[in-house]
PDB file of N, CA and C in Angstrom:
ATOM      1  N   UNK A   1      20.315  -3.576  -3.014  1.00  0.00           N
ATOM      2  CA  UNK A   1      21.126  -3.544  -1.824  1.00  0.00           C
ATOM      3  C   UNK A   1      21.491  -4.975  -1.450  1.00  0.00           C
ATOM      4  N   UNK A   2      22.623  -5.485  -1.373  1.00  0.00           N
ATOM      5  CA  UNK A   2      23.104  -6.419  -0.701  1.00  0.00           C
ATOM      6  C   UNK A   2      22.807  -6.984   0.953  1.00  0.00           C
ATOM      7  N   UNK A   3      22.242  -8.465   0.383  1.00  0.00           N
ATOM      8  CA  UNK A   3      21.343  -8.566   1.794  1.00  0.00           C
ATOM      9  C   UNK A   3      22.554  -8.356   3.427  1.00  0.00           C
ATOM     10  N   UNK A   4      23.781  -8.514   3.135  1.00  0.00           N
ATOM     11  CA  UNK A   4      24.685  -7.835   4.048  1.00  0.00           C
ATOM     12  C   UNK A   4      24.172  -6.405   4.733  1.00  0.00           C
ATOM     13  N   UNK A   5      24.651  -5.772   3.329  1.00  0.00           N
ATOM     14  CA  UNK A   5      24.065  -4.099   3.934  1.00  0.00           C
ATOM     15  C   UNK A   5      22.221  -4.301   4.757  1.00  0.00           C
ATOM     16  N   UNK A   6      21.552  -4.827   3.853  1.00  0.00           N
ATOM     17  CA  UNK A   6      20.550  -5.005   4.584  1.00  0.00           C
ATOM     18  C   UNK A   6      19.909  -5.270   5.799  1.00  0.00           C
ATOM     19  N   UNK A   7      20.828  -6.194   6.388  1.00  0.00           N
ATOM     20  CA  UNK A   7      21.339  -6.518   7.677  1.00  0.00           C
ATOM     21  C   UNK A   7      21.371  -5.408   8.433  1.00  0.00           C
ATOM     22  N   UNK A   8      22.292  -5.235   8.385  1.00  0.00           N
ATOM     23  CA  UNK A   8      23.401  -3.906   8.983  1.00  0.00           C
ATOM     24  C   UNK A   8      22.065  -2.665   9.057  1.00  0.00           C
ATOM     25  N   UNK A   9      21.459  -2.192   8.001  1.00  0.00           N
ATOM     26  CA  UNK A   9      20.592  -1.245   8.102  1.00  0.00           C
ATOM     27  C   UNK A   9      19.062  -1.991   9.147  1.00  0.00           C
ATOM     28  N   UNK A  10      18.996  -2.962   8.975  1.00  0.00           N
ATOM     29  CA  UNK A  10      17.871  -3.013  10.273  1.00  0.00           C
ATOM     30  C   UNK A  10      18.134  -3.268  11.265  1.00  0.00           C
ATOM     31  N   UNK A  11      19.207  -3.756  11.800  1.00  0.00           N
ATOM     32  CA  UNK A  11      19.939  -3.814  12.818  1.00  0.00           C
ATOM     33  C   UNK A  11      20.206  -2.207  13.493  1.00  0.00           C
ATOM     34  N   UNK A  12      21.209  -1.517  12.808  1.00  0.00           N
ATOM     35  CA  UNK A  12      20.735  -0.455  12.791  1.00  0.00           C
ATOM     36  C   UNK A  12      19.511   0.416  13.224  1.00  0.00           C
ATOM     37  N   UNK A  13      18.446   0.345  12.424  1.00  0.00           N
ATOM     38  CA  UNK A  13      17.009   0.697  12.880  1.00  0.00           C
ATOM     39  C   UNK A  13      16.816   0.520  14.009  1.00  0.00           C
ATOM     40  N   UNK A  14      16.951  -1.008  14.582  1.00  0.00           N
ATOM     41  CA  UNK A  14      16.500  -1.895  15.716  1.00  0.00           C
ATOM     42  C   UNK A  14      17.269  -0.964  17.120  1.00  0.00           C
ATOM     43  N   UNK A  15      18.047  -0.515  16.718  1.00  0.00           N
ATOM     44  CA  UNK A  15      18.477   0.415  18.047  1.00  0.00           C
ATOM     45  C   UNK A  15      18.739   1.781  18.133  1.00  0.00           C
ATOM     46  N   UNK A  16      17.911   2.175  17.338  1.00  0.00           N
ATOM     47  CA  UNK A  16      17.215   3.814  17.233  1.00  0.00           C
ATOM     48  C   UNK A  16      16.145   3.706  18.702  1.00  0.00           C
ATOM     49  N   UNK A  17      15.729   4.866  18.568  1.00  0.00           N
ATOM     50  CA  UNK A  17      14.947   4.838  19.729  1.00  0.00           C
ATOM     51  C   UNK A  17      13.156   4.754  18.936  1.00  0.00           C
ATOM     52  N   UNK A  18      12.225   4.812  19.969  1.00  0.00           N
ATOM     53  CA  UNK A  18      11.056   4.721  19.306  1.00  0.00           C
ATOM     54  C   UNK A  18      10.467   5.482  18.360  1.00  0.00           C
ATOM     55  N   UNK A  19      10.423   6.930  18.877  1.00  0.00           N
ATOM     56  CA  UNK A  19      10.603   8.171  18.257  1.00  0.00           C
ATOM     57  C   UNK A  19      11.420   8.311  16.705  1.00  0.00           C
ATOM     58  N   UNK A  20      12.363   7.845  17.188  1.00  0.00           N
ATOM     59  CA  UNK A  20      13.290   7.606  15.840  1.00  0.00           C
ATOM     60  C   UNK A  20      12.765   6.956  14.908  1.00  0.00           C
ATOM     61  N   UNK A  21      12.552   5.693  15.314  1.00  0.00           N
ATOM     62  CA  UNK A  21      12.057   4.679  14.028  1.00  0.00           C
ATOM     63  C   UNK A  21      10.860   4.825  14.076  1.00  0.00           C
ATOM     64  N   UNK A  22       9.911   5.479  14.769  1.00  0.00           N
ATOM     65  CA  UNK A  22       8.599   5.957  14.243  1.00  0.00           C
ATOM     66  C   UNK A  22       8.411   7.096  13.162  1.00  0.00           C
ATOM     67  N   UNK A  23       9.625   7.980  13.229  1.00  0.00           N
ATOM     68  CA  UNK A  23      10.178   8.976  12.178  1.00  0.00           C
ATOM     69  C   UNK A  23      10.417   8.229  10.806  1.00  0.00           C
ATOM     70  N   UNK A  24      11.338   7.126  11.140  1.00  0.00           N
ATOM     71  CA  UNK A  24      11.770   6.416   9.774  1.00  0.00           C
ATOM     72  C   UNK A  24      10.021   5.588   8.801  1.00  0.00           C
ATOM     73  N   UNK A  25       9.614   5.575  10.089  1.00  0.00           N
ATOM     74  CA  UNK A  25       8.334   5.060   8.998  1.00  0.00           C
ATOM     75  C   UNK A  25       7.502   6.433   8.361  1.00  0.00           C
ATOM     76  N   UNK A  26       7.284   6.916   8.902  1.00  0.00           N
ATOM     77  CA  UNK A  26       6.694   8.221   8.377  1.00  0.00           C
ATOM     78  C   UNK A  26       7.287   8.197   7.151  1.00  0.00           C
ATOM     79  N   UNK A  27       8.669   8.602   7.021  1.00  0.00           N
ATOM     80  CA  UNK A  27       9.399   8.870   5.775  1.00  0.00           C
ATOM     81  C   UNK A  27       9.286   7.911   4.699  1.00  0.00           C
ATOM     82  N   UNK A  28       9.209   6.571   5.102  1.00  0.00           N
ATOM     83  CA  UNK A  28       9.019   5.447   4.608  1.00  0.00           C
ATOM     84  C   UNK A  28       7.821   5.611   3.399  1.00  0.00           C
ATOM     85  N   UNK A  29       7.186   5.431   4.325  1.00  0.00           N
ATOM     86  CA  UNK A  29       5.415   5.570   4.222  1.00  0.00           C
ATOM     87  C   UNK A  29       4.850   6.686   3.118  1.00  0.00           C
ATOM     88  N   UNK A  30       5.483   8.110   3.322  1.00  0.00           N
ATOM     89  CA  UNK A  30       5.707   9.260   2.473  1.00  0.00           C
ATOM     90  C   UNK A  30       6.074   8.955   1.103  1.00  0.00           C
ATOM     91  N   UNK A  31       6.924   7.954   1.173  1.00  0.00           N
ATOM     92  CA  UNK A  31       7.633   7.748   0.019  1.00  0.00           C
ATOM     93  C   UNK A  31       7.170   7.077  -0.996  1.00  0.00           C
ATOM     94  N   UNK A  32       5.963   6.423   0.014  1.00  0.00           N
ATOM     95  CA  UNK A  32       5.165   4.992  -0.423  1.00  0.00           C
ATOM     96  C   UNK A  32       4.310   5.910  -1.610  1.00  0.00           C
ATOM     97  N   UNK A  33       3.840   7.348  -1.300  1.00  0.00           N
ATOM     98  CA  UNK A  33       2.298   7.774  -1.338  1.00  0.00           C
ATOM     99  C   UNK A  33       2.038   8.117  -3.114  1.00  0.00           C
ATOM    100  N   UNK A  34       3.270   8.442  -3.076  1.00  0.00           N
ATOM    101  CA  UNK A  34       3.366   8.648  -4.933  1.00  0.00           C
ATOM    102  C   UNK A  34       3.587   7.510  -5.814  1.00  0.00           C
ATOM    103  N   UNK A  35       3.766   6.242  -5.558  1.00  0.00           N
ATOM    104  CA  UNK A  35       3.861   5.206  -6.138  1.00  0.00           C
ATOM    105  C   UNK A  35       3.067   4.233  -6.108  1.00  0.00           C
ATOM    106  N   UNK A  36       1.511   4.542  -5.027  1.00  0.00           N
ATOM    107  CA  UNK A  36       0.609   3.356  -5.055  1.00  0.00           C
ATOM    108  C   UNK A  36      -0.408   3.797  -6.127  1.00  0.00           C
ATOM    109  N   UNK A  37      -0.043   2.654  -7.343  1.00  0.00           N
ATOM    110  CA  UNK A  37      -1.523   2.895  -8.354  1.00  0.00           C
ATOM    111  C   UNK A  37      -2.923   3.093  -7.941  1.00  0.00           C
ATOM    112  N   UNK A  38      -3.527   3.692  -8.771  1.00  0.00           N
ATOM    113  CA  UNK A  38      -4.734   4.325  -8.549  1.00  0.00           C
ATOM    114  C   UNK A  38      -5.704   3.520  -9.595  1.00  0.00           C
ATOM    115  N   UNK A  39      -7.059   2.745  -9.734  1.00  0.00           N
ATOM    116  CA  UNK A  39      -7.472   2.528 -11.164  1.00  0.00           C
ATOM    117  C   UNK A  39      -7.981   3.757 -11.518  1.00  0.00           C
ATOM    118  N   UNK A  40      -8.280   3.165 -12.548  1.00  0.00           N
ATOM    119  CA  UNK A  40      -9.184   4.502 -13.483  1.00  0.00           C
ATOM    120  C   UNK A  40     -10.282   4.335 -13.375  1.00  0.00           C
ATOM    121  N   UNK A  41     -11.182   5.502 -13.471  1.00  0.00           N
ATOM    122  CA  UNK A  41     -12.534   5.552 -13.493  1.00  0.00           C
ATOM    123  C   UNK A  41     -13.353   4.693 -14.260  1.00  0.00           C
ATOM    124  N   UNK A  42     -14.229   4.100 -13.979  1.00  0.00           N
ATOM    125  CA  UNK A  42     -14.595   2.894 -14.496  1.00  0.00           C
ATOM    126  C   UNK A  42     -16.261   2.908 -14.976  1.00  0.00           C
ATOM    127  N   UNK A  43     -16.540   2.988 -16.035  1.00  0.00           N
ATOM    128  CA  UNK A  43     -17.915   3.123 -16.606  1.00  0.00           C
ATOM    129  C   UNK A  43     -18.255   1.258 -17.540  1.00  0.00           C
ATOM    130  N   UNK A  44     -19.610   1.096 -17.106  1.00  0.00           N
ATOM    131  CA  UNK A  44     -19.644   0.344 -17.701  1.00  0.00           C
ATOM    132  C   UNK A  44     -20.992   0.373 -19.033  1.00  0.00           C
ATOM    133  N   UNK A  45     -21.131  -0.182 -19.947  1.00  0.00           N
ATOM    134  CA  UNK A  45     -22.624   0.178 -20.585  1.00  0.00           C
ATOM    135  C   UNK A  45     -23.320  -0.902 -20.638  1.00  0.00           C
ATOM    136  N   UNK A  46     -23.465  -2.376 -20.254  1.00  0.00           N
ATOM    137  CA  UNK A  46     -23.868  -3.505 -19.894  1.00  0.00           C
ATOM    138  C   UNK A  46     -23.689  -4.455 -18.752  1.00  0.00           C
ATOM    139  N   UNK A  47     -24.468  -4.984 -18.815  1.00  0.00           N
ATOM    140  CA  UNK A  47     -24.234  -6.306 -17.778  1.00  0.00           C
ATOM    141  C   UNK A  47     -22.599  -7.056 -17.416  1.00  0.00           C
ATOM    142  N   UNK A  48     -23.261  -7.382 -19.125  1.00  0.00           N
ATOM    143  CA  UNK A  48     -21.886  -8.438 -19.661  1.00  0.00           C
ATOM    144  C   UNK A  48     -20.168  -7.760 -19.411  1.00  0.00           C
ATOM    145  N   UNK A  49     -20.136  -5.947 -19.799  1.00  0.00           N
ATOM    146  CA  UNK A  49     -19.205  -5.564 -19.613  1.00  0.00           C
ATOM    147  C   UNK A  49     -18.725  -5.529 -18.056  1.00  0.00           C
ATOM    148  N   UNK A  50     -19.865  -5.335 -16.885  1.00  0.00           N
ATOM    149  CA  UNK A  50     -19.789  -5.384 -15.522  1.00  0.00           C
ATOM    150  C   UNK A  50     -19.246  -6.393 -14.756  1.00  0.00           C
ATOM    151  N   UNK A  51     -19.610  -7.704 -15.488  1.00  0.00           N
ATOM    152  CA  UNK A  51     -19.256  -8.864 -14.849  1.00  0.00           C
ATOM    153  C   UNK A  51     -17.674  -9.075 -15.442  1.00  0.00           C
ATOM    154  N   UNK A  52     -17.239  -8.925 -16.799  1.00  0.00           N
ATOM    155  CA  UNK A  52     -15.822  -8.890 -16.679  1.00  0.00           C
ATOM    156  C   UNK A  52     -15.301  -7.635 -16.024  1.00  0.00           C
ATOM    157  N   UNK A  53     -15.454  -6.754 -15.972  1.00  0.00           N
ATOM    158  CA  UNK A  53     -14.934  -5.832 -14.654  1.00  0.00           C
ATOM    159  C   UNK A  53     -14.342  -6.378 -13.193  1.00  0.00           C
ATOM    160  N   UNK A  54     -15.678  -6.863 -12.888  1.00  0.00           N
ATOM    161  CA  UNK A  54     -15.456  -7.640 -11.859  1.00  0.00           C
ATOM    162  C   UNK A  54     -14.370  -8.924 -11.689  1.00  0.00           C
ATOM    163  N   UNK A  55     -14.349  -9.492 -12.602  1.00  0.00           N
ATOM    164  CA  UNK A  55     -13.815 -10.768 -12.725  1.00  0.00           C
ATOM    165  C   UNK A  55     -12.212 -10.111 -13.200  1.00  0.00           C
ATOM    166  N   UNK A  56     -11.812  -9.213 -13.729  1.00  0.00           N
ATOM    167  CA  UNK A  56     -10.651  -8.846 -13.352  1.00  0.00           C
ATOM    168  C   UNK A  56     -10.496  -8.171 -11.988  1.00  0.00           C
ATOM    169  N   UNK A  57     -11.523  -7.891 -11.458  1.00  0.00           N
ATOM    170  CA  UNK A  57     -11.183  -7.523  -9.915  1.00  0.00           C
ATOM    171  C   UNK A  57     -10.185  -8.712  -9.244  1.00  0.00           C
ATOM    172  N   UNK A  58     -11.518  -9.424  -9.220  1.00  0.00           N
ATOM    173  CA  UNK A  58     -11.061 -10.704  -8.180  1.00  0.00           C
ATOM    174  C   UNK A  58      -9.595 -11.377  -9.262  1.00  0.00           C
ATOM    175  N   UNK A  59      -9.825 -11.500  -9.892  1.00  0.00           N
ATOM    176  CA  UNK A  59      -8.581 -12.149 -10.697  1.00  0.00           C
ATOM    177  C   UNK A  59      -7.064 -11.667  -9.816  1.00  0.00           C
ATOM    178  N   UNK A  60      -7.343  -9.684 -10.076  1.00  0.00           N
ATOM    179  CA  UNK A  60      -6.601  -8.943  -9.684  1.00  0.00           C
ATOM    180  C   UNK A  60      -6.056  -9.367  -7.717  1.00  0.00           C
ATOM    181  N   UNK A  61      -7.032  -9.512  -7.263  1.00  0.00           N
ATOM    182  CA  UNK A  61      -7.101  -9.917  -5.705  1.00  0.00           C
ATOM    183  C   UNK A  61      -6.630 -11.037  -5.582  1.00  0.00           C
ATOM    184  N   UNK A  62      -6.854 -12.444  -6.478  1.00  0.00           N
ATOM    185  CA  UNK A  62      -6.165 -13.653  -6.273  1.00  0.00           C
ATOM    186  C   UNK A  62      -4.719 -13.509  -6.530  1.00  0.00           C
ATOM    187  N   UNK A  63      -4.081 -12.468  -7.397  1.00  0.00           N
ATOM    188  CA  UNK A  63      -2.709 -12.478  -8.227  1.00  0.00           C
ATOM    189  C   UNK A  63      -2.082 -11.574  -6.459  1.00  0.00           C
ATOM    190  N   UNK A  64      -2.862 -10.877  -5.765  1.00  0.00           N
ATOM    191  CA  UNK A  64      -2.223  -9.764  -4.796  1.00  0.00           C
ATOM    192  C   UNK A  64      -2.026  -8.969  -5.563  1.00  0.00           C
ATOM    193  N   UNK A  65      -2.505  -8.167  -6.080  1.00  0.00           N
ATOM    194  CA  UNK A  65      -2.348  -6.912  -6.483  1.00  0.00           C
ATOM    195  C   UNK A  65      -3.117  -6.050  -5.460  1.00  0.00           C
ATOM    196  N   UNK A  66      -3.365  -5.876  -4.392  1.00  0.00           N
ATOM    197  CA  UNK A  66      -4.224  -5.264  -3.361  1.00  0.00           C
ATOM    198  C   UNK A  66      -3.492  -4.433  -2.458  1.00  0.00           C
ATOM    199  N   UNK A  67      -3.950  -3.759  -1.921  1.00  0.00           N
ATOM    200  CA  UNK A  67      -3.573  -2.468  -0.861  1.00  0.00           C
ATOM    201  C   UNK A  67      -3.998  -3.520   0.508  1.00  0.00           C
ATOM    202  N   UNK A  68      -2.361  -2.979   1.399  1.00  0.00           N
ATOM    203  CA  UNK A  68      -3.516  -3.925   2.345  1.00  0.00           C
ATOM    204  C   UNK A  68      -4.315  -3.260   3.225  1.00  0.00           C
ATOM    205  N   UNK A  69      -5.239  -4.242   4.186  1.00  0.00           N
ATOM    206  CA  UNK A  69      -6.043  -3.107   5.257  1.00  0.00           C
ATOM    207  C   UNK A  69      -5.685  -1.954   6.046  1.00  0.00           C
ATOM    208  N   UNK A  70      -4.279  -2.289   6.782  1.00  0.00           N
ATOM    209  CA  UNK A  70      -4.016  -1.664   7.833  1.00  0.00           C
ATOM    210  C   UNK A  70      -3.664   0.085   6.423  1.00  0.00           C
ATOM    211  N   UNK A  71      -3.658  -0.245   5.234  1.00  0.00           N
ATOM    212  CA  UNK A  71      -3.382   1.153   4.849  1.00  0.00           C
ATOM    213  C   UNK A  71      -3.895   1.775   4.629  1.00  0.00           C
ATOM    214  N   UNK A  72      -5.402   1.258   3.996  1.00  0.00           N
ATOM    215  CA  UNK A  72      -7.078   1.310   3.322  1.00  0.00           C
ATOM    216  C   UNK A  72      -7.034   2.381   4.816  1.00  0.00           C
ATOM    217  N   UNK A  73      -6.963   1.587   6.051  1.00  0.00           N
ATOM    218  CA  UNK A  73      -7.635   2.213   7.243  1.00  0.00           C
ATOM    219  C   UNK A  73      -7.045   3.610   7.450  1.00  0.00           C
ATOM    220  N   UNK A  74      -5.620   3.786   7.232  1.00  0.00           N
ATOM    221  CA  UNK A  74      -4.808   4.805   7.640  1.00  0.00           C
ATOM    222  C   UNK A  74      -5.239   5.832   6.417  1.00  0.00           C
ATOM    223  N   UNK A  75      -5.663   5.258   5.577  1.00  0.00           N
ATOM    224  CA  UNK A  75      -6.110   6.065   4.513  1.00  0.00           C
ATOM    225  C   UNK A  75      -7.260   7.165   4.669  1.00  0.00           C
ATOM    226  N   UNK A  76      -7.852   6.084   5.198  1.00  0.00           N
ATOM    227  CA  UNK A  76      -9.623   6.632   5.784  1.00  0.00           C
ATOM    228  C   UNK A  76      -9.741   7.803   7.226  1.00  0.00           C
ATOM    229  N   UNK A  77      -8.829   7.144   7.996  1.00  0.00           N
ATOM    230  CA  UNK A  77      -8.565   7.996   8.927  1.00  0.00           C
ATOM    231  C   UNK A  77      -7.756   9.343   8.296  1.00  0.00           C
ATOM    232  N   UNK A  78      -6.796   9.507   7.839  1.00  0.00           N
ATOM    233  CA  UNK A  78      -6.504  10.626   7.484  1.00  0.00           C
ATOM    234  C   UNK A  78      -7.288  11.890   6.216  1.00  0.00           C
ATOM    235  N   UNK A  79      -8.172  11.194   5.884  1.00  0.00           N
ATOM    236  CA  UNK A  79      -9.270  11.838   5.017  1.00  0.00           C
ATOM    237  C   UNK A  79     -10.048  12.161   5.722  1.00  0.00           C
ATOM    238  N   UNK A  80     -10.793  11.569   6.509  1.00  0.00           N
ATOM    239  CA  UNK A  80     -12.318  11.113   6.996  1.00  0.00           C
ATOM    240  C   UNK A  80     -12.051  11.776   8.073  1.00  0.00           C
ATOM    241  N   UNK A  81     -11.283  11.120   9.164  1.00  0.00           N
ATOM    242  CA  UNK A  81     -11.558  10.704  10.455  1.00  0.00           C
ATOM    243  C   UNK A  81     -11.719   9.701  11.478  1.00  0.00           C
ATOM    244  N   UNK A  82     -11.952   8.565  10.307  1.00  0.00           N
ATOM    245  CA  UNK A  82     -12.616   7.582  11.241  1.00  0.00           C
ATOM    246  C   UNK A  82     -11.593   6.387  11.018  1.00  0.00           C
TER     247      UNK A  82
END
């Protein structure tokens, strides 16, 4: 999308009403739910294999590859509860 149109569409947004653009995130958000990767189940049979596990974690966390909090939370709340 052309950062013009882009414009124009949050501008736009910006004078919907609250309701409204609380709708547009929902949909947003919905859209989000099928496209955030998942890892795979993760077995390890040593030490040595555990600690590179890990170390592509954090690797993974320094690059941002991460979910952020506020979604982790919305996550939890809509499972959980809490």
């Amino acid at each position: 999308m052309p950062q013009e149109d882009y414009s124009k569409l949050i501008n736009t947004i910006l004078t919907l009403s609250f309701e409204q653009r609380l709708n547009i995130l929902s949909v947003v958000a919905d859209s989000l739910k099928d496209t955030i990767p998942v890892p795979p189940s993760l077995s390890v049979s040593s030490i040595e294999e555990l600690n590179q596990k890990l170390d592509e974690g954090l690797s993974d966390i320094k690059a941002g590859n991460v979910i952020p909090a506020e979604v982790v939370n919305k996550r939890l709340h809509e499972k959980y509860g809490i």
